[in-house]
C-alpha atoms as a PDB file:
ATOM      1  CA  UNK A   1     111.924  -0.466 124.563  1.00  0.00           C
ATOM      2  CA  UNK A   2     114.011  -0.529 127.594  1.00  0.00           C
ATOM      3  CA  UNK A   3     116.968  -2.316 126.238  1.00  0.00           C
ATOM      4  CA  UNK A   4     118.833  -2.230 130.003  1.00  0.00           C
ATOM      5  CA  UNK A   5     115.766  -4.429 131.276  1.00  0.00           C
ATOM      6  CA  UNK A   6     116.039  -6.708 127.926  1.00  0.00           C
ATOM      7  CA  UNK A   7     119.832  -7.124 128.914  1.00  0.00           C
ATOM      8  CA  UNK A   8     119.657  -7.879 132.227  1.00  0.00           C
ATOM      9  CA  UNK A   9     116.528 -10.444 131.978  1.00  0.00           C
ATOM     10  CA  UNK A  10     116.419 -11.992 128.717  1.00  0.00           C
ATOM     11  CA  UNK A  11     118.030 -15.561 128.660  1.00  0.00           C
ATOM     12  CA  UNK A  12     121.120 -16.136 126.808  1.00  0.00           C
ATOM     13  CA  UNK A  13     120.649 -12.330 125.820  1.00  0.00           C
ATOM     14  CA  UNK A  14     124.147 -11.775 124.134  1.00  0.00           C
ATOM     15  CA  UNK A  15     124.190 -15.129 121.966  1.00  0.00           C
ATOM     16  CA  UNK A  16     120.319 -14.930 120.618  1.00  0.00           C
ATOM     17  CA  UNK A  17     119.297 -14.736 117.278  1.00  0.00           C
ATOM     18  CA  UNK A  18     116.406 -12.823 117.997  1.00  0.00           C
ATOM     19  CA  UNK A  19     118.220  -9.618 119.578  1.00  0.00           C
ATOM     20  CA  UNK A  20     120.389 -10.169 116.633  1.00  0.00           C
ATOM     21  CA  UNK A  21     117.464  -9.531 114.518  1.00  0.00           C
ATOM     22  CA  UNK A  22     115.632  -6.818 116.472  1.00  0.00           C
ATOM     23  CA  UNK A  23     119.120  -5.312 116.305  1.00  0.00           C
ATOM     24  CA  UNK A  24     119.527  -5.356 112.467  1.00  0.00           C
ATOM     25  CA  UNK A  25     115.499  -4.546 111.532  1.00  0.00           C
ATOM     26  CA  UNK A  26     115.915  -1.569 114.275  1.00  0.00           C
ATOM     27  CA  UNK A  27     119.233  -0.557 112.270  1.00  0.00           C
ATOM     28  CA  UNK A  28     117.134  -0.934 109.012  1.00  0.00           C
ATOM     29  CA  UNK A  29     114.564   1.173 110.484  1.00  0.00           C
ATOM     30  CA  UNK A  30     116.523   4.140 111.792  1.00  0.00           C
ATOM     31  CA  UNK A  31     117.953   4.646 108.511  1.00  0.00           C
ATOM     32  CA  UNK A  32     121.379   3.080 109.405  1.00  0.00           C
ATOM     33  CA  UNK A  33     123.593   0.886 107.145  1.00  0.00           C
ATOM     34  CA  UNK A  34     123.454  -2.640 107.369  1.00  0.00           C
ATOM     35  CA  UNK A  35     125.162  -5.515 105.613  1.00  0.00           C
ATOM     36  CA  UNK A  36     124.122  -6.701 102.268  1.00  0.00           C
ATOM     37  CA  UNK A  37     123.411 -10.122 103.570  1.00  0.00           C
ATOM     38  CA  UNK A  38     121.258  -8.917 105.925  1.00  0.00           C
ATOM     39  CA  UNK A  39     119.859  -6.520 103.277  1.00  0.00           C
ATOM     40  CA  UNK A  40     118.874 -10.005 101.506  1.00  0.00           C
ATOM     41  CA  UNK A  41     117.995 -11.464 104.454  1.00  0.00           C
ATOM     42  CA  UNK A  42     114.774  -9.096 105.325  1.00  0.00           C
ATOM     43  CA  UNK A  43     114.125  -8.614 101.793  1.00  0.00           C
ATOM     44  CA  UNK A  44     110.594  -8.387 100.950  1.00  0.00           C
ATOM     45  CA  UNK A  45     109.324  -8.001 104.489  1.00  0.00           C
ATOM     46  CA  UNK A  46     107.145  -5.498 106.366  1.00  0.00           C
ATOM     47  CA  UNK A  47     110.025  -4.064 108.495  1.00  0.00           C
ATOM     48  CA  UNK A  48     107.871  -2.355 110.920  1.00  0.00           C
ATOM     49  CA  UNK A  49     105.549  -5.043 111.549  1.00  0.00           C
ATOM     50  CA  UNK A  50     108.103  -7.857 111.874  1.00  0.00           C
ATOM     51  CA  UNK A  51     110.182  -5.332 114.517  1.00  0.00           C
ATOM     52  CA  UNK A  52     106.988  -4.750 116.711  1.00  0.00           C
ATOM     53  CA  UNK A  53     105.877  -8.574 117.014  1.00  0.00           C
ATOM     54  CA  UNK A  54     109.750  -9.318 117.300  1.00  0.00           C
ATOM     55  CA  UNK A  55     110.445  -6.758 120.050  1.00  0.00           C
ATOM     56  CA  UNK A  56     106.362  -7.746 121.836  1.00  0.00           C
ATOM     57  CA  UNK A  57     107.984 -11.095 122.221  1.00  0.00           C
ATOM     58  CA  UNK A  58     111.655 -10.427 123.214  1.00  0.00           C
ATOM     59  CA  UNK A  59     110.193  -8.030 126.383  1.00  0.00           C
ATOM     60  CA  UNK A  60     107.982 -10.678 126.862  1.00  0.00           C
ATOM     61  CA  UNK A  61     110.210 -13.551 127.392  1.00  0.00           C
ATOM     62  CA  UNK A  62     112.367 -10.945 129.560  1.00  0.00           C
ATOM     63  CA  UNK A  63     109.664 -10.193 131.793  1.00  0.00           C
ATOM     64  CA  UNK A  64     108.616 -13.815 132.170  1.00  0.00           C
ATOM     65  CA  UNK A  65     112.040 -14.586 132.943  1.00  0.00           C
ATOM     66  CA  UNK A  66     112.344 -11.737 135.266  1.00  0.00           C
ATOM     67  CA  UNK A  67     109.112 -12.502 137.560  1.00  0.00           C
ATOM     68  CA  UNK A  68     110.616 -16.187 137.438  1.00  0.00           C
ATOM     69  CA  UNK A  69     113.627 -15.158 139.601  1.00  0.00           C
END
């Protein structure tokens, strides 16, 4: 994912819940530490699968927004 592209084209990109999310399953993912809330958050989920439709539609919405401008 080219998260310079995200940054510069996704609306509202620093105050979204959904980079928030991508952030923390990507986090989860790579084996880093997260919080325990968020630990009870995404419990019970597919990780992987919930990070790939999550970061489909975030590059998405930055590329629609992108050929908008």
């Amino acid at each position: 994912m080219d998260w310079n592209f995200i940054e510069e084209n996704y609306p509202n990109y620093y105050s979204c819940d959904l980079i928030l999310l991508s952030d923390i399953l990507r986090r989860k993912v790579d084996g880093e530490q997260i919080s325990n809330n968020d630990e009870k958050l995404i419990s019970g989920w597919d990780i992987k699968k919930v990070l790939t439709n999550l970061e489909e539609e975030i590059f998405l919405k930055a590329f629609i927004n992108k050929s908008k401008k």
